[in-house]
C-alpha atoms as a PDB file:
ATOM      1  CA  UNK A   1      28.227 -11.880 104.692  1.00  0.00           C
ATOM      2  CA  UNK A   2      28.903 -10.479 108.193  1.00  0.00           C
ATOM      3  CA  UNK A   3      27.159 -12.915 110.279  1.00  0.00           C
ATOM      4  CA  UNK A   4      29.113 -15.343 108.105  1.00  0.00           C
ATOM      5  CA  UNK A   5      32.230 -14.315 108.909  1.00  0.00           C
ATOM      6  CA  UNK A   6      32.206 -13.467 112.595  1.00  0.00           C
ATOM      7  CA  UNK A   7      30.059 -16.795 112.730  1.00  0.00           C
ATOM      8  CA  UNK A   8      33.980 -18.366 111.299  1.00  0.00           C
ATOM      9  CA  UNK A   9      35.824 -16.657 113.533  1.00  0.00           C
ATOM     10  CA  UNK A  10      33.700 -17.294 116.682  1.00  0.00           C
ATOM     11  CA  UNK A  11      34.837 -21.462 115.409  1.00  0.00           C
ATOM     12  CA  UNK A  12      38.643 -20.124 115.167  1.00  0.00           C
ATOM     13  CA  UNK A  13      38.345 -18.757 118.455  1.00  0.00           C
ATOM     14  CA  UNK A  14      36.838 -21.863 119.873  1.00  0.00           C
ATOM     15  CA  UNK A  15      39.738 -23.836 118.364  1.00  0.00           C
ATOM     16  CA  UNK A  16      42.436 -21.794 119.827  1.00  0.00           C
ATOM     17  CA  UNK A  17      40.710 -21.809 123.268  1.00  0.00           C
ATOM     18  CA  UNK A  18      39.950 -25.283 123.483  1.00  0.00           C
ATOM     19  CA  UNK A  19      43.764 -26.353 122.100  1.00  0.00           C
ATOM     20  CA  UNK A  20      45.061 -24.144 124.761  1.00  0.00           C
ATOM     21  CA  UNK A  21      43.229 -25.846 127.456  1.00  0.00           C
ATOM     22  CA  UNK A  22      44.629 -29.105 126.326  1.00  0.00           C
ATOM     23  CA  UNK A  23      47.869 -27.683 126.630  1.00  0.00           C
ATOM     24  CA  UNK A  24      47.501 -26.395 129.949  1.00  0.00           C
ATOM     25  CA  UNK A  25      45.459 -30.087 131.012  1.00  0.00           C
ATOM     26  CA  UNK A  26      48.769 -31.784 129.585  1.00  0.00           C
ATOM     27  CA  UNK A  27      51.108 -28.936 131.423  1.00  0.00           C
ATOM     28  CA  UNK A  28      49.218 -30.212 134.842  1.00  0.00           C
ATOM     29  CA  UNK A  29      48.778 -34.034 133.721  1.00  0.00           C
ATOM     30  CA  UNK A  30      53.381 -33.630 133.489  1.00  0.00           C
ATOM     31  CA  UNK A  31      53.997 -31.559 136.765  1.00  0.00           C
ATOM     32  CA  UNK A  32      51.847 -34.392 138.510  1.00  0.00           C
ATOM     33  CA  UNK A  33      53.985 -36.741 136.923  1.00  0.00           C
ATOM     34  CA  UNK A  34      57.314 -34.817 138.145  1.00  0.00           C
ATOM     35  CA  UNK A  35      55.814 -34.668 141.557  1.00  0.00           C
ATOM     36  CA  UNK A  36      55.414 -38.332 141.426  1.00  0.00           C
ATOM     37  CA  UNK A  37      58.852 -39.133 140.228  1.00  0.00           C
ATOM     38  CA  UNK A  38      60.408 -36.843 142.888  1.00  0.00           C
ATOM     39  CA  UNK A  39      58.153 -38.580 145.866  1.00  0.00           C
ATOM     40  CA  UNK A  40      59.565 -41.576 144.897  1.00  0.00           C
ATOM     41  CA  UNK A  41      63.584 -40.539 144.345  1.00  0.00           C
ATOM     42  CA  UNK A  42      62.841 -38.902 148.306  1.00  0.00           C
ATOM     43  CA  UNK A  43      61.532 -42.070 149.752  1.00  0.00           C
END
């Protein structure tokens, strides 16, 4: 019963690292996009 458990949570864990990396890819993915946008208002 143990291993199945901790085998459940190592998935959860996985999840909630993998949708937080996505977050912070998407987080990047916009400030490029603001960088962009401001480039071009400057020039």
């Amino acid at each position: 019963m143990t291993l199945e458990v901790s085998l459940i949570n190592v998935k959860m864990i996985k999840n909630i690292y993998s949708k937080n990396n996505n977050v912070n890819k998407n987080q990047k993915n916009s400030f490029k996009l603001q960088n962009t946008a401001n480039e071009h208002i400057e020039v």
